[in-house]
C-alpha atoms as a PDB file:
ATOM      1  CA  UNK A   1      25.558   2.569   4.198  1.00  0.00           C
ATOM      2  CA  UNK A   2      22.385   4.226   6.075  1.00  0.00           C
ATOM      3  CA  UNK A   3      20.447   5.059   2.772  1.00  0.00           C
ATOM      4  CA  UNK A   4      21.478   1.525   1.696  1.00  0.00           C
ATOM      5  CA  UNK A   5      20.073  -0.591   4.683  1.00  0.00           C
ATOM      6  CA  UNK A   6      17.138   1.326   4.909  1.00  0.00           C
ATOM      7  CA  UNK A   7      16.155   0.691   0.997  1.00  0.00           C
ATOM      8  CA  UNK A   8      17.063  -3.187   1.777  1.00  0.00           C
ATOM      9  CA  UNK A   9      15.015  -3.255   5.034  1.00  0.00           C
ATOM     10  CA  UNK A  10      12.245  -1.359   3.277  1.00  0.00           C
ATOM     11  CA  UNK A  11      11.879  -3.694   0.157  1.00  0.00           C
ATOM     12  CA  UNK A  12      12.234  -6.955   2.240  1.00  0.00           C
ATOM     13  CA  UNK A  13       9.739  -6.039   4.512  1.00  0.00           C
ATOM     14  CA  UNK A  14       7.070  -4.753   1.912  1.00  0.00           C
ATOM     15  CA  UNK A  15       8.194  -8.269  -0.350  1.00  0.00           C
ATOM     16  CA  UNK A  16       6.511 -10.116   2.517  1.00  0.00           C
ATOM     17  CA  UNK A  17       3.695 -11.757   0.661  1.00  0.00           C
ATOM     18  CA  UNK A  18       0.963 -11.951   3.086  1.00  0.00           C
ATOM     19  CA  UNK A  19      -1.883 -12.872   0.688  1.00  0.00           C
ATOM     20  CA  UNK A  20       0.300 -15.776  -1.267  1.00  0.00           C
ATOM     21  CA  UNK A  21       1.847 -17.511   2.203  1.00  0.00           C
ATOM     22  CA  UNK A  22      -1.816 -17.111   4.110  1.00  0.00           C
ATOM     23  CA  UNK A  23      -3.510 -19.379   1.005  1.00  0.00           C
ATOM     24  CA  UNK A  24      -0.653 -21.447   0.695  1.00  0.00           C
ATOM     25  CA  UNK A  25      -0.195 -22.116   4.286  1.00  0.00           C
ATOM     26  CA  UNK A  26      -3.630 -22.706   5.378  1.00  0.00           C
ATOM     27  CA  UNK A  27      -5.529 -23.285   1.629  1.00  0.00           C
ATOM     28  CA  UNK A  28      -3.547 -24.776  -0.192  1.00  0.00           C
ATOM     29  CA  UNK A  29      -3.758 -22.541  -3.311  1.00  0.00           C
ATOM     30  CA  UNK A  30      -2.116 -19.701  -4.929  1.00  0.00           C
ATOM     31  CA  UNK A  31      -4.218 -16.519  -4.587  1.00  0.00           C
ATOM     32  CA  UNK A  32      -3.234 -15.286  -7.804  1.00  0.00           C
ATOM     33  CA  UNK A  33      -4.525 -18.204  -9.902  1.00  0.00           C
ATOM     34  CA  UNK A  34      -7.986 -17.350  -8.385  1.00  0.00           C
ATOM     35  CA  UNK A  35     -10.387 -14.379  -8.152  1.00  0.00           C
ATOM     36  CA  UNK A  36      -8.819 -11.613  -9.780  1.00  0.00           C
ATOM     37  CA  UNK A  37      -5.274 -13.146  -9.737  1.00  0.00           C
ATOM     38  CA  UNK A  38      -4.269 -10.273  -7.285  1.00  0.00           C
ATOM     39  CA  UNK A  39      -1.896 -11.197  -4.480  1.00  0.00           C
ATOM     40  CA  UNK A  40      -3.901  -8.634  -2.015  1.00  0.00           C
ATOM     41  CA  UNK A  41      -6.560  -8.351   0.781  1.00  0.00           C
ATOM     42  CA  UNK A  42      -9.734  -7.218  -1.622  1.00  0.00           C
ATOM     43  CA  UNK A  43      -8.629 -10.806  -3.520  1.00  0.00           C
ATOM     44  CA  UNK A  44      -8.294 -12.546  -0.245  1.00  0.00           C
ATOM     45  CA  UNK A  45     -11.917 -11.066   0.796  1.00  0.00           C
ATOM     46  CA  UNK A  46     -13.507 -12.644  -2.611  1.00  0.00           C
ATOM     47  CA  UNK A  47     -11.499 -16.071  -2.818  1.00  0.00           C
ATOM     48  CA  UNK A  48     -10.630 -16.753   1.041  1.00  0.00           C
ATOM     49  CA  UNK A  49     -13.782 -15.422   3.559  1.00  0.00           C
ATOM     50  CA  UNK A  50     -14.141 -11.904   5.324  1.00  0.00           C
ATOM     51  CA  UNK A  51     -11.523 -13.517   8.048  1.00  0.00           C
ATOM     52  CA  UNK A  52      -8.488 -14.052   6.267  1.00  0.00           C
ATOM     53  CA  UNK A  53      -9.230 -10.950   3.990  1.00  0.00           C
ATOM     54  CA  UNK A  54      -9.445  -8.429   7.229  1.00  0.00           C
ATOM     55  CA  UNK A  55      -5.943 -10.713   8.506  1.00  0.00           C
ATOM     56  CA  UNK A  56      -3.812 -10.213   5.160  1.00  0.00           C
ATOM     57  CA  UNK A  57      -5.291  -6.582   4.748  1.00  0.00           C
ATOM     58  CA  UNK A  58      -3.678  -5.949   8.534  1.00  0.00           C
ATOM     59  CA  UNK A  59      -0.781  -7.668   7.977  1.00  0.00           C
ATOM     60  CA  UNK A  60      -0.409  -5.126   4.442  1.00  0.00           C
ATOM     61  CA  UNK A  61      -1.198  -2.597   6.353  1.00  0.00           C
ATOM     62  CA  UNK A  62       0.902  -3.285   9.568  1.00  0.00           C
ATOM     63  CA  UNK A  63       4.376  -3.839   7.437  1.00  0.00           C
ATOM     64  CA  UNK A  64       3.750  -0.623   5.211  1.00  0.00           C
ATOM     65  CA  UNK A  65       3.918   0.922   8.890  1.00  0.00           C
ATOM     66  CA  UNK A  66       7.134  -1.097  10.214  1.00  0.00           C
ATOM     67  CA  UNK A  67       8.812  -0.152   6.694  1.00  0.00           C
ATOM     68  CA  UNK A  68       8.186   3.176   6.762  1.00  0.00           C
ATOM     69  CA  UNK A  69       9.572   3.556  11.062  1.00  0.00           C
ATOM     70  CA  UNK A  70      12.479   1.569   9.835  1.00  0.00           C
ATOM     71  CA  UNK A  71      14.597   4.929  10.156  1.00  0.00           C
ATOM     72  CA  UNK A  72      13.774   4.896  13.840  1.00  0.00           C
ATOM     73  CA  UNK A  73      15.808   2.584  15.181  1.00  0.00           C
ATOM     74  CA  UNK A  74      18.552   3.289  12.999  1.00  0.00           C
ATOM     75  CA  UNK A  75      19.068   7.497  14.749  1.00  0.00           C
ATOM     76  CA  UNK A  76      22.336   6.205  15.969  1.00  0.00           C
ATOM     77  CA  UNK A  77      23.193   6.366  12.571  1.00  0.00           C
ATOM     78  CA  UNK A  78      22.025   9.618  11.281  1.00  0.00           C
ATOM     79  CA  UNK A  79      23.958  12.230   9.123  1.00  0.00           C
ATOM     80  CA  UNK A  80      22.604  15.381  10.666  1.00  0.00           C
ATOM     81  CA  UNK A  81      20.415  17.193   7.628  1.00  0.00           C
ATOM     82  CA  UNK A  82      18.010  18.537   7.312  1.00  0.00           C
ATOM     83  CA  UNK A  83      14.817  16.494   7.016  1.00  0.00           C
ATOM     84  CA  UNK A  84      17.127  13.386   7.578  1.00  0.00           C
ATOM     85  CA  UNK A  85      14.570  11.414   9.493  1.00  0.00           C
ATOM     86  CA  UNK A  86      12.486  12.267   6.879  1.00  0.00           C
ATOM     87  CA  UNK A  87      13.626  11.183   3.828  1.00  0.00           C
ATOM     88  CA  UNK A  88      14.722   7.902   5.396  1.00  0.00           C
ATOM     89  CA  UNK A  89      11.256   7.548   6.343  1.00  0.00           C
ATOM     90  CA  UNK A  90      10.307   8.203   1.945  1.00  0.00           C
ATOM     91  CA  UNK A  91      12.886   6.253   1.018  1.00  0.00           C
ATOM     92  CA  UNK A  92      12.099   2.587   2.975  1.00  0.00           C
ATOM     93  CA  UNK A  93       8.159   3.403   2.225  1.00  0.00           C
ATOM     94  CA  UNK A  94       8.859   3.756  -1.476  1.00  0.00           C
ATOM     95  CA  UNK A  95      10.888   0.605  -1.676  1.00  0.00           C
ATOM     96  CA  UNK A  96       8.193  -1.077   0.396  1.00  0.00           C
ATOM     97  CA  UNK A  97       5.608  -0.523  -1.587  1.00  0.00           C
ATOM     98  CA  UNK A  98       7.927  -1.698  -4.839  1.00  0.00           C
ATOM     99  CA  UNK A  99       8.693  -4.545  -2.795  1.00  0.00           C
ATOM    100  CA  UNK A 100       4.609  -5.441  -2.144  1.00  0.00           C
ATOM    101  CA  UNK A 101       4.124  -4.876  -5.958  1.00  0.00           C
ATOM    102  CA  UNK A 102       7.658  -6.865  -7.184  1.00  0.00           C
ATOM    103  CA  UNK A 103       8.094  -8.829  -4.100  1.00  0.00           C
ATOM    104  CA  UNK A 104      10.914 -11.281  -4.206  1.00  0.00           C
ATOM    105  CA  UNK A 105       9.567 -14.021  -1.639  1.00  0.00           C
ATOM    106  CA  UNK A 106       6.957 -14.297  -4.634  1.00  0.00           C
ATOM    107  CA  UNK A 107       8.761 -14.747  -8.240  1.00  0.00           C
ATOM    108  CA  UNK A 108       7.925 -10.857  -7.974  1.00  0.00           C
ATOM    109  CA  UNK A 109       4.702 -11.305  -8.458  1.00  0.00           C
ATOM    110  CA  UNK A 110       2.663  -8.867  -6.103  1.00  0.00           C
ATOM    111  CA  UNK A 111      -0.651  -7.188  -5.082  1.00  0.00           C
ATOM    112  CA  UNK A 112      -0.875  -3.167  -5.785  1.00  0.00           C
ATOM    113  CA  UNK A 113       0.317  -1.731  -2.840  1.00  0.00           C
ATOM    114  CA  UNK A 114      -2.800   0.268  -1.707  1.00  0.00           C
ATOM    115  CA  UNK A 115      -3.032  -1.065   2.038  1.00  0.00           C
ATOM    116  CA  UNK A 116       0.880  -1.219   2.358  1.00  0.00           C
ATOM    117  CA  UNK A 117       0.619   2.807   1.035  1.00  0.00           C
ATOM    118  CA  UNK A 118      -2.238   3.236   4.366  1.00  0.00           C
ATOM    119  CA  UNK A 119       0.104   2.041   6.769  1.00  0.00           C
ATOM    120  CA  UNK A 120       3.043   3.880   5.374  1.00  0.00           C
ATOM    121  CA  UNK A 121       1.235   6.948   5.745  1.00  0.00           C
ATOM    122  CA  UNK A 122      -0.162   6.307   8.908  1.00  0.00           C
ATOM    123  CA  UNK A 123       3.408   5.785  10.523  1.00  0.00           C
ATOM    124  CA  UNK A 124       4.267   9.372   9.153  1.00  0.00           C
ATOM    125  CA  UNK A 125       1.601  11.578   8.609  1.00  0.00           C
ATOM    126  CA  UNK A 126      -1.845  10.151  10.576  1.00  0.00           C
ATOM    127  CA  UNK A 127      -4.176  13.480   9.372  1.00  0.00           C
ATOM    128  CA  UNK A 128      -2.924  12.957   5.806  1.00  0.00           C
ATOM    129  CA  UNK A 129      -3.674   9.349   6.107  1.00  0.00           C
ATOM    130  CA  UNK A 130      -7.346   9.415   7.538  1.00  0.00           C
ATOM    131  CA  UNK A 131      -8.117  12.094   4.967  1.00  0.00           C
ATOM    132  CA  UNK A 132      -7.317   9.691   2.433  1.00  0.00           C
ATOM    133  CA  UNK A 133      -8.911   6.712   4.226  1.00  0.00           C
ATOM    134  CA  UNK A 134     -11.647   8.860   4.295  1.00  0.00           C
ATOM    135  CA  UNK A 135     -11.710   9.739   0.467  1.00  0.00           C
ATOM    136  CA  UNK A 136     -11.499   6.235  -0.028  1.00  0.00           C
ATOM    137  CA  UNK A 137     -14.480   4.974   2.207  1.00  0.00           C
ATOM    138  CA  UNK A 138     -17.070   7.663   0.587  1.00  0.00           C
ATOM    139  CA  UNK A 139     -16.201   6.799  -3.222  1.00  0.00           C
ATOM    140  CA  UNK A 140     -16.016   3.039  -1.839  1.00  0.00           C
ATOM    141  CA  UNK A 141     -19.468   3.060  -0.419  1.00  0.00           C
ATOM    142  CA  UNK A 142     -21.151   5.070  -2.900  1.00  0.00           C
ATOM    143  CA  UNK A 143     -19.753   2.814  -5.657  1.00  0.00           C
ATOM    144  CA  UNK A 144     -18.706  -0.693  -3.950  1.00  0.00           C
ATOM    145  CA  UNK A 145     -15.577  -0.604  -5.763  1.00  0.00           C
ATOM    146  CA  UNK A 146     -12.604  -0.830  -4.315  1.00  0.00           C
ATOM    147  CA  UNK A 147     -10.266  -0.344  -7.629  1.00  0.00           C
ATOM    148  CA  UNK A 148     -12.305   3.312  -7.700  1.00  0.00           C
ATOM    149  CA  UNK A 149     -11.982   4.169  -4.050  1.00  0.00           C
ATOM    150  CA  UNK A 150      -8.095   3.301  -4.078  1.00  0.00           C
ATOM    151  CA  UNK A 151      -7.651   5.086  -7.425  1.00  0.00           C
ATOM    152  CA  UNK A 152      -9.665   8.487  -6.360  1.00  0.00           C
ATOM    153  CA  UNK A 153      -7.741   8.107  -3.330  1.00  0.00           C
ATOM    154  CA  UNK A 154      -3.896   8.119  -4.863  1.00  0.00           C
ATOM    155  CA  UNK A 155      -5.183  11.216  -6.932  1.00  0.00           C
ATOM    156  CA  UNK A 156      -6.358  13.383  -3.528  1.00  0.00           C
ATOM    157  CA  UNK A 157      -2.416  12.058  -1.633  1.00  0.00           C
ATOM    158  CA  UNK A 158      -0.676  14.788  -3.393  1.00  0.00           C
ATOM    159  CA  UNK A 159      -3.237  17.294  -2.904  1.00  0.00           C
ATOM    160  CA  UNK A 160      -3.779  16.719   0.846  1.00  0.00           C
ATOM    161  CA  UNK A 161      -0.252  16.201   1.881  1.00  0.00           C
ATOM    162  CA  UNK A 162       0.171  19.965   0.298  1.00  0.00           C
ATOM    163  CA  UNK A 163      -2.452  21.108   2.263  1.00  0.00           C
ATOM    164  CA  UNK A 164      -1.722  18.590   5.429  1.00  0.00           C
ATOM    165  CA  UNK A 165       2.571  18.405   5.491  1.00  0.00           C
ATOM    166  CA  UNK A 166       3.187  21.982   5.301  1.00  0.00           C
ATOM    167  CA  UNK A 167       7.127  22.836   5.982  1.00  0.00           C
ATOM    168  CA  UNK A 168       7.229  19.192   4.693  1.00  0.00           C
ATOM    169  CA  UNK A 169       4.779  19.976   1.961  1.00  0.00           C
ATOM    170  CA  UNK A 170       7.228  19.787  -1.230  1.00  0.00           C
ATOM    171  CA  UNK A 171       9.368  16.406  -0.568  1.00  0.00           C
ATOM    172  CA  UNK A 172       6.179  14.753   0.322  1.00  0.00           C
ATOM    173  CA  UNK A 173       4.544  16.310  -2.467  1.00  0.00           C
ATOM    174  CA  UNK A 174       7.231  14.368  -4.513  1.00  0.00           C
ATOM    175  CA  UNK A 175       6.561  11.265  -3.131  1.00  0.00           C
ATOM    176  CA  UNK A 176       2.922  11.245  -3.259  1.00  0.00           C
ATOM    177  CA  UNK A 177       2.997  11.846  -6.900  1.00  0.00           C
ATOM    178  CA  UNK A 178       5.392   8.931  -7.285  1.00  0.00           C
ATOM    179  CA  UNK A 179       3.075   6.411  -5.313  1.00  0.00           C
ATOM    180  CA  UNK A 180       0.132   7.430  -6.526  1.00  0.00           C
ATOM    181  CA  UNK A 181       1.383   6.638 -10.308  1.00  0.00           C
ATOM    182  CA  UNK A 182       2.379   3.736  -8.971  1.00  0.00           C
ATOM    183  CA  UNK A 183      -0.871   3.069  -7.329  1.00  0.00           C
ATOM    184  CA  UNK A 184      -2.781   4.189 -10.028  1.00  0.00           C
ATOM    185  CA  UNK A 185      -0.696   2.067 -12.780  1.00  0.00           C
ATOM    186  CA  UNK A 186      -1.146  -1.014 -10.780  1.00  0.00           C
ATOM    187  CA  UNK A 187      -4.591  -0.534 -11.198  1.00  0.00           C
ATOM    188  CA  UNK A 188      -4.133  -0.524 -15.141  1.00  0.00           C
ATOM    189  CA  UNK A 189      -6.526  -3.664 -15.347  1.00  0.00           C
ATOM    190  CA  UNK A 190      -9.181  -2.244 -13.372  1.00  0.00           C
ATOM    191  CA  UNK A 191      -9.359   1.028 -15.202  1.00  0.00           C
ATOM    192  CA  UNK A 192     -10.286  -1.177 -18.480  1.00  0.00           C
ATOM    193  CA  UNK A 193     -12.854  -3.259 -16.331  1.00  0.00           C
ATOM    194  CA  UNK A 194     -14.425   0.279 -14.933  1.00  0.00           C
ATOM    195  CA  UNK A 195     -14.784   1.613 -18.483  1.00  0.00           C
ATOM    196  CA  UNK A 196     -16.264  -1.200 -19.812  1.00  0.00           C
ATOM    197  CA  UNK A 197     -18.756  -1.700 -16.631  1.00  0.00           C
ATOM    198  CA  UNK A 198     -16.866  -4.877 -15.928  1.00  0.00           C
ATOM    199  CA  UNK A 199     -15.330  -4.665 -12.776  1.00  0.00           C
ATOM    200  CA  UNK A 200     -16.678  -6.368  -9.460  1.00  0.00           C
ATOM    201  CA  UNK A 201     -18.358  -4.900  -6.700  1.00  0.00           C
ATOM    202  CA  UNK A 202     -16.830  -5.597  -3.547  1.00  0.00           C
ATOM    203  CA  UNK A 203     -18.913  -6.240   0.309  1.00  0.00           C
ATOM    204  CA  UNK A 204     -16.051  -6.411   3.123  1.00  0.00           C
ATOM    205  CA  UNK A 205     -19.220  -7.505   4.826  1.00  0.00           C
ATOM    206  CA  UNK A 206     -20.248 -10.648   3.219  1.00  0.00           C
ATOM    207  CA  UNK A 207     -19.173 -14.412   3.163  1.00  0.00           C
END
């Protein structure tokens, strides 16, 4: 019953479609039938303004977090094994970030999970998370793509959670390999644009 509500409480949170409710709410429009048809912040940014781009990629960001300390209010509950707290904590993140990708609230029809990831990793390991942030920001600013600096990013997780998690190292290890195929397959599109010098360069700063 524990491993159970935590999956369902982890993929209904991360099905919350911030990007598709915030332009049909206050715009009127379906985010994916505009820009790059992505249901996520760096869409938002392009089609949307700076504004509502910095809101949905908080709001991404903020439930990856609340998914991922789901397990916390549930220690009443716990089994007593080892690395419990844990595992709960994998278990809700990976089912968040399915649920941002395949999100139900949204004919499952998502965005690709990168902020959600952030805040999932920020709510259980904050070095391994501003490494990453980190990885992301140089390749971003170098390149001004976002597609790249997420990518490069998802390949590093594994890497620095070994280095970062420690006694934790090898189930996290697992689960950074998982999201960052996941992460990396959502990004299937952009790969092609990259190699073919298509894809768009992105300035959080503008409009």
């Amino acid at each position: 019953m524990l491993f159970a509500i935590v999956i369902f409480a982890g993929y209904l949170i991360g099905s919350f479609p911030s990007a598709v409710w915030i332009g049909k709410i206050f715009h009127n429009l379906d985010i994916r039938e505009h820009g790059s048809y992505n249901a996520g912040a760096t869409n938002t940014f392009r089609v949307l303004g700076k504004t509502w781009g910095w809101f949905v990629l908080g709001l991404d960001v903020g439930k990856g977090f609340l998914a991922a300390s789901v397990p916390f209010f549930l220690t009443s509950w716990y089994l007593g094994f080892k690395d419990e707290q844990l595992i709960l904590q994998l278990m809700a993140s990976f089912f968040a970030i399915l649920g941002h990708v395949f999100p139900i609230f949204a004919n499952f029809r998502g965005g690709k999970g990168v902020a959600t990831t952030l805040g999932i990793i920020l709510s259980i390991n904050l070095d391994t998370a501003l490494i990453c942030l980190g990885i992301f920001l140089i390749v971003f600013l170098f390149s001004k793509f976002v597609s790249l600096g997420a990518i490069v990013a998802s390949v590093f997780f594994p890497v620095v959670s070994f280095f970062v998690m420690k006694e934790d190292a090898r189930i996290m290890i697992i689960f950074s390999i998982l999201i960052s195929l996941i992460v990396i397959f959502s990004h299937k599109k952009n790969i092609g644009r990259l190699w073919r010098g298509e894809e768009n360069k992105m300035n959080f700063l503008g409009r």
